[in-house]
C-alpha atoms as a PDB file:
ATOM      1  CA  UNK A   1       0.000   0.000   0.000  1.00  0.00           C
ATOM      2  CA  UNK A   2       1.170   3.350  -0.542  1.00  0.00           C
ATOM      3  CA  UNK A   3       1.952   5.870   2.205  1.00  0.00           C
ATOM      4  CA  UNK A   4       1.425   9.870   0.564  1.00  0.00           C
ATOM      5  CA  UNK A   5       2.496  13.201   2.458  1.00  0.00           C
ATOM      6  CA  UNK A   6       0.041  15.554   1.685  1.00  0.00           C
ATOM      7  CA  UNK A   7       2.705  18.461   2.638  1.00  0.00           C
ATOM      8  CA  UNK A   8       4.985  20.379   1.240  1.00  0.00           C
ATOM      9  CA  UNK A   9       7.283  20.692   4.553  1.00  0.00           C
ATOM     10  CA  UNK A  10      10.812  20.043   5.092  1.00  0.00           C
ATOM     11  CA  UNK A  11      10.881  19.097   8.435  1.00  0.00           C
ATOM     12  CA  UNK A  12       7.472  16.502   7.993  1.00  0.00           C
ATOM     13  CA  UNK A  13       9.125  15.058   5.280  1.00  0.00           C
ATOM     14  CA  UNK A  14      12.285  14.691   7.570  1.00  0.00           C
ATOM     15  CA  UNK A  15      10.126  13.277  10.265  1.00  0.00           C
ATOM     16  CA  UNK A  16       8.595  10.856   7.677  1.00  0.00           C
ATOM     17  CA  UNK A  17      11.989   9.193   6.491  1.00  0.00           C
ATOM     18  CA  UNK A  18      13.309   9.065  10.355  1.00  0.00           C
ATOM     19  CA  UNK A  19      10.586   7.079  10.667  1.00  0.00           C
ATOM     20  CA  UNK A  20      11.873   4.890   8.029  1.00  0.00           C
ATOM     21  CA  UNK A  21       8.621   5.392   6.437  1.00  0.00           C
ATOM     22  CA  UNK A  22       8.252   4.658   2.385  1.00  0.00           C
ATOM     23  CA  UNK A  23       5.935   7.676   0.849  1.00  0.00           C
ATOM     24  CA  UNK A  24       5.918  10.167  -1.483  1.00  0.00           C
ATOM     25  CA  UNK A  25       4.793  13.571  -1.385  1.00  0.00           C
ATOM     26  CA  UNK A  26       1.809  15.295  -2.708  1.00  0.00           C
ATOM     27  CA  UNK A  27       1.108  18.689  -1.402  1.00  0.00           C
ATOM     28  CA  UNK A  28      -2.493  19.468  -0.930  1.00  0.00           C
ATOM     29  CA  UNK A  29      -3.231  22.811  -1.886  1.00  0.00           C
ATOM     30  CA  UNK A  30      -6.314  24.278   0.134  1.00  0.00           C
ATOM     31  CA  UNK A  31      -8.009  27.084   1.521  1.00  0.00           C
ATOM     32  CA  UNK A  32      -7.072  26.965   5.047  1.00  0.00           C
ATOM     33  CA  UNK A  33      -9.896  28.896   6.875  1.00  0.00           C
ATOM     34  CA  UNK A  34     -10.624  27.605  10.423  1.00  0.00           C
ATOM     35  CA  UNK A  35     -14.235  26.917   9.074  1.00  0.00           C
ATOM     36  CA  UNK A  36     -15.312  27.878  12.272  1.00  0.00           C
ATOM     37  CA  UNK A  37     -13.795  26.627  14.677  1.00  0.00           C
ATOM     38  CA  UNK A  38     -12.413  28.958  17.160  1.00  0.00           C
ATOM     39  CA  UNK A  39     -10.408  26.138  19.781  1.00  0.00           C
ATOM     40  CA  UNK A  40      -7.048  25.115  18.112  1.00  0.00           C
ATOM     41  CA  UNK A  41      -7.128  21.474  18.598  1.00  0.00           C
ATOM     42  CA  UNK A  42     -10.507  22.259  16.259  1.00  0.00           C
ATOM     43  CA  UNK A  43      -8.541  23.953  14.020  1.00  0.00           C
ATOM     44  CA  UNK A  44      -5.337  22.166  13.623  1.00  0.00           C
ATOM     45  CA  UNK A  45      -7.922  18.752  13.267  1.00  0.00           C
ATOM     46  CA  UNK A  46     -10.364  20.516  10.326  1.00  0.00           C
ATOM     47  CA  UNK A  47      -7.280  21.888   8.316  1.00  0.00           C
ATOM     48  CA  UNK A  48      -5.350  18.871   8.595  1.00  0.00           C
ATOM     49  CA  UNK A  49      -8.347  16.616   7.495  1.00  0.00           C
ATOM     50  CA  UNK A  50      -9.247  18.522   4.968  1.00  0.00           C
ATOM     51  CA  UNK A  51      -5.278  18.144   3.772  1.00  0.00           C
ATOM     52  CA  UNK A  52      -5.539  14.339   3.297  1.00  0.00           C
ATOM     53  CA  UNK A  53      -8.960  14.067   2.281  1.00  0.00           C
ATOM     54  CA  UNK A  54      -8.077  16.602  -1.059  1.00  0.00           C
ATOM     55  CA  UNK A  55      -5.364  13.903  -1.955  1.00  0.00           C
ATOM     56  CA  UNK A  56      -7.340  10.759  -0.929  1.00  0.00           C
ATOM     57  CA  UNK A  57     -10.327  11.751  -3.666  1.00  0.00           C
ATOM     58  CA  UNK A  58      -7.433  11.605  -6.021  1.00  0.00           C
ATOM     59  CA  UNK A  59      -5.420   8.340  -4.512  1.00  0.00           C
ATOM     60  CA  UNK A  60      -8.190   6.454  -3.020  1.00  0.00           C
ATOM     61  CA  UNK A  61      -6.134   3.399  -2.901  1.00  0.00           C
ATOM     62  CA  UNK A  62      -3.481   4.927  -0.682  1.00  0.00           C
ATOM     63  CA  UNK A  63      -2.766   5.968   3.236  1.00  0.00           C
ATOM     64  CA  UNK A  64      -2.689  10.122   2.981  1.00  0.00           C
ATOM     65  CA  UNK A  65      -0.802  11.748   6.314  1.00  0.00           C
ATOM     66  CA  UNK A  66      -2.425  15.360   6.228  1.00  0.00           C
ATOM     67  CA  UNK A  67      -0.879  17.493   9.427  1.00  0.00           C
ATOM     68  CA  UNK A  68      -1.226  21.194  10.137  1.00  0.00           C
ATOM     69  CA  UNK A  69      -0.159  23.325  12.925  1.00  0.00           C
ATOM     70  CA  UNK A  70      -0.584  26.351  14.875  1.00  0.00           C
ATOM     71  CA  UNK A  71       1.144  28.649  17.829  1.00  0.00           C
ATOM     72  CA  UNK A  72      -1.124  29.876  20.302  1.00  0.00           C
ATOM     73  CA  UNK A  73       0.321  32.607  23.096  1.00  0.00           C
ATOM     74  CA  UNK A  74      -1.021  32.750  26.552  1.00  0.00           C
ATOM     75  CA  UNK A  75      -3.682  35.029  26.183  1.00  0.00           C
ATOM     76  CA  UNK A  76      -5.380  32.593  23.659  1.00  0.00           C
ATOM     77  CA  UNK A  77      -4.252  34.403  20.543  1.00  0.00           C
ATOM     78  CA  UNK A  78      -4.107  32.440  17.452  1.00  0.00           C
ATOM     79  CA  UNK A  79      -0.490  32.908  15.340  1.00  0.00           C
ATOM     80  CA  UNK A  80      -0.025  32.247  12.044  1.00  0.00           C
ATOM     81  CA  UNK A  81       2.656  32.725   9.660  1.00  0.00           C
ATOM     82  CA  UNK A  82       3.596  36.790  10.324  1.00  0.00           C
ATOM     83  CA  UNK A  83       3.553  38.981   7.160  1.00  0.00           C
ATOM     84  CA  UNK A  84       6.204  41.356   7.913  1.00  0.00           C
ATOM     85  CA  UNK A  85       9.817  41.547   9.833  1.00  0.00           C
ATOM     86  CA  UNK A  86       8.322  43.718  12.559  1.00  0.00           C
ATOM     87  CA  UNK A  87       5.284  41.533  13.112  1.00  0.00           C
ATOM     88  CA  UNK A  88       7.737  38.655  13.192  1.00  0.00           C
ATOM     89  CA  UNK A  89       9.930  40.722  15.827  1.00  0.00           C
ATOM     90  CA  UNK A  90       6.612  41.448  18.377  1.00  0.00           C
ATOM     91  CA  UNK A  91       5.611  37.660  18.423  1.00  0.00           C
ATOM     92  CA  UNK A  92       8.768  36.467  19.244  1.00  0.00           C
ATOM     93  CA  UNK A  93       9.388  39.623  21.646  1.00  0.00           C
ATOM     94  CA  UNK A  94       6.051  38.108  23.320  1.00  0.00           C
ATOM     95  CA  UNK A  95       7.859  34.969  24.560  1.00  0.00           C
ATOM     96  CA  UNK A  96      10.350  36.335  26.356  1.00  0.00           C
ATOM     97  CA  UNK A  97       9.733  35.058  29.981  1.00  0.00           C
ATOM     98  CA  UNK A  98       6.751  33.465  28.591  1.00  0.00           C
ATOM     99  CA  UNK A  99       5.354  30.285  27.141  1.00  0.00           C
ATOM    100  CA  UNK A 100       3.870  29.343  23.926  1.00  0.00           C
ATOM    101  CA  UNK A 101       1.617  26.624  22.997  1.00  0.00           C
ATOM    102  CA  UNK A 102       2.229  24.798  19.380  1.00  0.00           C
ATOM    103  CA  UNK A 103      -1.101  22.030  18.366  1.00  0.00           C
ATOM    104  CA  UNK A 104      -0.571  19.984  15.565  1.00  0.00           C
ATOM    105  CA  UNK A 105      -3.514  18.348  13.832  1.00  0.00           C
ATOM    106  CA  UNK A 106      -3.065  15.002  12.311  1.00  0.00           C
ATOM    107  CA  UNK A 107      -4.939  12.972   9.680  1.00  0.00           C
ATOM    108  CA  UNK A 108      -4.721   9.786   8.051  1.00  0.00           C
ATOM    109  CA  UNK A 109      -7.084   8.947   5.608  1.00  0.00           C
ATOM    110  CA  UNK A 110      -7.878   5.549   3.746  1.00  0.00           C
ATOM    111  CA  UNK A 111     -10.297   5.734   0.892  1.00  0.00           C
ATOM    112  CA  UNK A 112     -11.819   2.685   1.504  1.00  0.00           C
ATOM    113  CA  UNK A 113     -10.404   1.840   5.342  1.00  0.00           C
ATOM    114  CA  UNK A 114     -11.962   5.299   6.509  1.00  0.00           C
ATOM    115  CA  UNK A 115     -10.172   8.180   8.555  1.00  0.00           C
ATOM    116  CA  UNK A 116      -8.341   8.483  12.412  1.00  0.00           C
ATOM    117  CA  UNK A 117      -8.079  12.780  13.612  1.00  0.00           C
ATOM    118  CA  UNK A 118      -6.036  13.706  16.672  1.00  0.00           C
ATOM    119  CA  UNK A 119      -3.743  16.434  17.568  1.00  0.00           C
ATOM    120  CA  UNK A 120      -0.817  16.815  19.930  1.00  0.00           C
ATOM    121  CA  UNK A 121      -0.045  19.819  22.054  1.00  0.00           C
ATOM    122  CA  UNK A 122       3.378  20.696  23.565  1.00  0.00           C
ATOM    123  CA  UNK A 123       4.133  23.962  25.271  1.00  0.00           C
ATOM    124  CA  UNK A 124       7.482  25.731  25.114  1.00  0.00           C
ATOM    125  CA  UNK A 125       8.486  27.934  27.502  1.00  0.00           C
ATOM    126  CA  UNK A 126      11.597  30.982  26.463  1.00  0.00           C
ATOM    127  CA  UNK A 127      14.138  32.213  28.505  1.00  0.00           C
ATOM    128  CA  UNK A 128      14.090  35.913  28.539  1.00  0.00           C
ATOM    129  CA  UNK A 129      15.327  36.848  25.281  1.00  0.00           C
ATOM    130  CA  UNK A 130      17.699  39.882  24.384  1.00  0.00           C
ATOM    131  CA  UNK A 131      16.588  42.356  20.651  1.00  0.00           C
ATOM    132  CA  UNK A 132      20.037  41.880  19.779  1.00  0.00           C
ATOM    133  CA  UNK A 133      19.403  38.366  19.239  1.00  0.00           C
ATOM    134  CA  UNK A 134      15.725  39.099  17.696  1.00  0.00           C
ATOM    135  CA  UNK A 135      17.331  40.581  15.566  1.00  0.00           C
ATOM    136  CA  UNK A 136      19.795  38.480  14.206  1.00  0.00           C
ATOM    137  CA  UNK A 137      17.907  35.854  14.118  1.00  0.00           C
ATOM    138  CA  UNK A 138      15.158  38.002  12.419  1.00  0.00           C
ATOM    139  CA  UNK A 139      18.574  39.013   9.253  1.00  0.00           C
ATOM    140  CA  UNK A 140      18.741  35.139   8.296  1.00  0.00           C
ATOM    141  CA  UNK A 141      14.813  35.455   7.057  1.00  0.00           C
ATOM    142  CA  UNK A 142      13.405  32.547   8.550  1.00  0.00           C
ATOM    143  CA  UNK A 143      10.902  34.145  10.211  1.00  0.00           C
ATOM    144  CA  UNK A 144       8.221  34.415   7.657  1.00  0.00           C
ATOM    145  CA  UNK A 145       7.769  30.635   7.298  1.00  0.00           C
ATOM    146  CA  UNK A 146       6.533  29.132  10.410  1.00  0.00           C
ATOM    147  CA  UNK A 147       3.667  29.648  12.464  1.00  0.00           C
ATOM    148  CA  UNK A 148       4.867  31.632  15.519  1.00  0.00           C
ATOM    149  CA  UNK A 149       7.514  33.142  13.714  1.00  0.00           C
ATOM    150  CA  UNK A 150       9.968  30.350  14.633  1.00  0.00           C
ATOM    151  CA  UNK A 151      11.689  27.542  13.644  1.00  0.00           C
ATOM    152  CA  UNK A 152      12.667  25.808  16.783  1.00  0.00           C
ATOM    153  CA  UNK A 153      16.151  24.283  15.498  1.00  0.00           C
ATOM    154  CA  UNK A 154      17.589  27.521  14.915  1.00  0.00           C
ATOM    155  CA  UNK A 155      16.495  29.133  18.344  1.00  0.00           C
ATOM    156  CA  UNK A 156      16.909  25.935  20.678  1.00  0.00           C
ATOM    157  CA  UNK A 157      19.569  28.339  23.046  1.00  0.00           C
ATOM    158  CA  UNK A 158      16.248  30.537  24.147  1.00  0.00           C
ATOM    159  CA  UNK A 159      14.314  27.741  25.331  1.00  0.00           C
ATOM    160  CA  UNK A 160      14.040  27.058  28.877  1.00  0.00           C
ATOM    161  CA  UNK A 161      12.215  24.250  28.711  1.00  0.00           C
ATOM    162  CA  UNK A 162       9.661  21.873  26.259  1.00  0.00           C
ATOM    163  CA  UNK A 163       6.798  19.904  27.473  1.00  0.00           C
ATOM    164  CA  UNK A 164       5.714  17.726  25.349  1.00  0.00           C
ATOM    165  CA  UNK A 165       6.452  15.848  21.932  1.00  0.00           C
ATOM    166  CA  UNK A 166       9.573  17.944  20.282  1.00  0.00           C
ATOM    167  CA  UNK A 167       8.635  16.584  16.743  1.00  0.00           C
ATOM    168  CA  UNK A 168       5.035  18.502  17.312  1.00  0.00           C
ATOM    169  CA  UNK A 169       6.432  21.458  17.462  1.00  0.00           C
ATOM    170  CA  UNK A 170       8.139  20.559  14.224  1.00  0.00           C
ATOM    171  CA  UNK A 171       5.043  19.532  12.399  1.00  0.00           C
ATOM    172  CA  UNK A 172       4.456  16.565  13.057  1.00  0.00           C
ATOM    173  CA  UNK A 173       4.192  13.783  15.994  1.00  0.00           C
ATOM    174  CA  UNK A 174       5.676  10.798  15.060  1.00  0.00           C
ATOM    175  CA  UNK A 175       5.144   8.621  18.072  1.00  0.00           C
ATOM    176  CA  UNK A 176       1.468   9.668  17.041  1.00  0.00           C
ATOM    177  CA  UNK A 177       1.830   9.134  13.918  1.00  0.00           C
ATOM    178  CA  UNK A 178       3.682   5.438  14.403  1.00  0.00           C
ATOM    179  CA  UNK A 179       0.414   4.105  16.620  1.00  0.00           C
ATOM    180  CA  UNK A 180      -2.354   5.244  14.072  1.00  0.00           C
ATOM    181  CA  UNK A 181      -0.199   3.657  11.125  1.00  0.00           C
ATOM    182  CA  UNK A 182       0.472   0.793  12.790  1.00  0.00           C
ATOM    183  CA  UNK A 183      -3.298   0.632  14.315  1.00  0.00           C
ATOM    184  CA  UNK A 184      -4.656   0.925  11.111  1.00  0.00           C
ATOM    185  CA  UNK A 185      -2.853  -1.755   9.649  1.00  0.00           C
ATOM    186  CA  UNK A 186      -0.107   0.218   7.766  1.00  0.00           C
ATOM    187  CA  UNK A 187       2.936  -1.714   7.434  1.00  0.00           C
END
């Protein structure tokens, strides 16, 4: 049977081969509205069902992995992907001393063995940060594609402390991910 990534991401796809996993990768390109859904366990669930459903109406015979997740600061506030440098610098500003929480939906989809939707939470919490180092980290650009305005491998010295799954906050849990495969027959 074959196993499809229904993401474009770098670090699910590295996830996926750590995992010794055998797939290949078709992005599925949708409108990711919340459709509604205003708790992000909701959200991160609906988007990333939505993912492998697309590319299960056009693979019906194989296992789709659609994933998608979301930062959320203390005060409930939902980030996404920033749109500018300064926005980028204020989120991350926001975590100094503080704690984030990062939910990652997860889908697998069957066409004919059906569906499984979860999500994992992990919470990082930041040692207080200095703008010097915003900044720098802000020159090398990386800031405008991840949710939360981070990638965690390139900022690892500012956090204090993770609870939680580390590959969430990458994108994707694998020791998730390894039960529902293996649950659903997968091999």
């Amino acid at each position: 049977m074959k196993l499809i990534l229904a993401s474009q991401s770098v670090q699910r796809k590295k996830i996926m081969n750590e995992l010794g996993l055998n797939f290949k990768i078709i992005p599925a390109h949708i409108d990711e509205h919340h459709s509604g859904y205003k708790r992000p366990h909701k959200i991160v669930q609906s988007i990333a069902l939505r993912k492998a459903q697309a590319i299960s109406k056009k693979h019906p015979n194989s296992w789709v992995v659609g994933a998608d997740t979301i930062v959320v600061k203390p005060n409930r506030t939902i980030l996404l992907k920033p749109k500018s440098k300064q926005e980028a610098k204020e989120v991350i500003m926001s975590y100094s001393q503080s704690h984030c929480d990062v939910y990652t939906g997860l889908a697998v989809t069957h066409g004919r063995e059906g569906k499984w939707v979860g999500y994992e939470k992990t919470r990082i919490h930041f040692f207080q940060m200095d703008e010097k180092e915003i900044d720098h980290y802000l020159e090398k650009g990386n800031w405008g594609q991840s949710s939360g305005s981070l990638s965690i491998e390139e900022v690892e010295h500012w956090v204090k402390k993770i609870e939680g799954s580390y590959s969430n906050i990458l994108g994707l849990p694998s020791n998730q991910l390894k039960k529902v495969l293996k649950k659903a027959g997968y091999r």
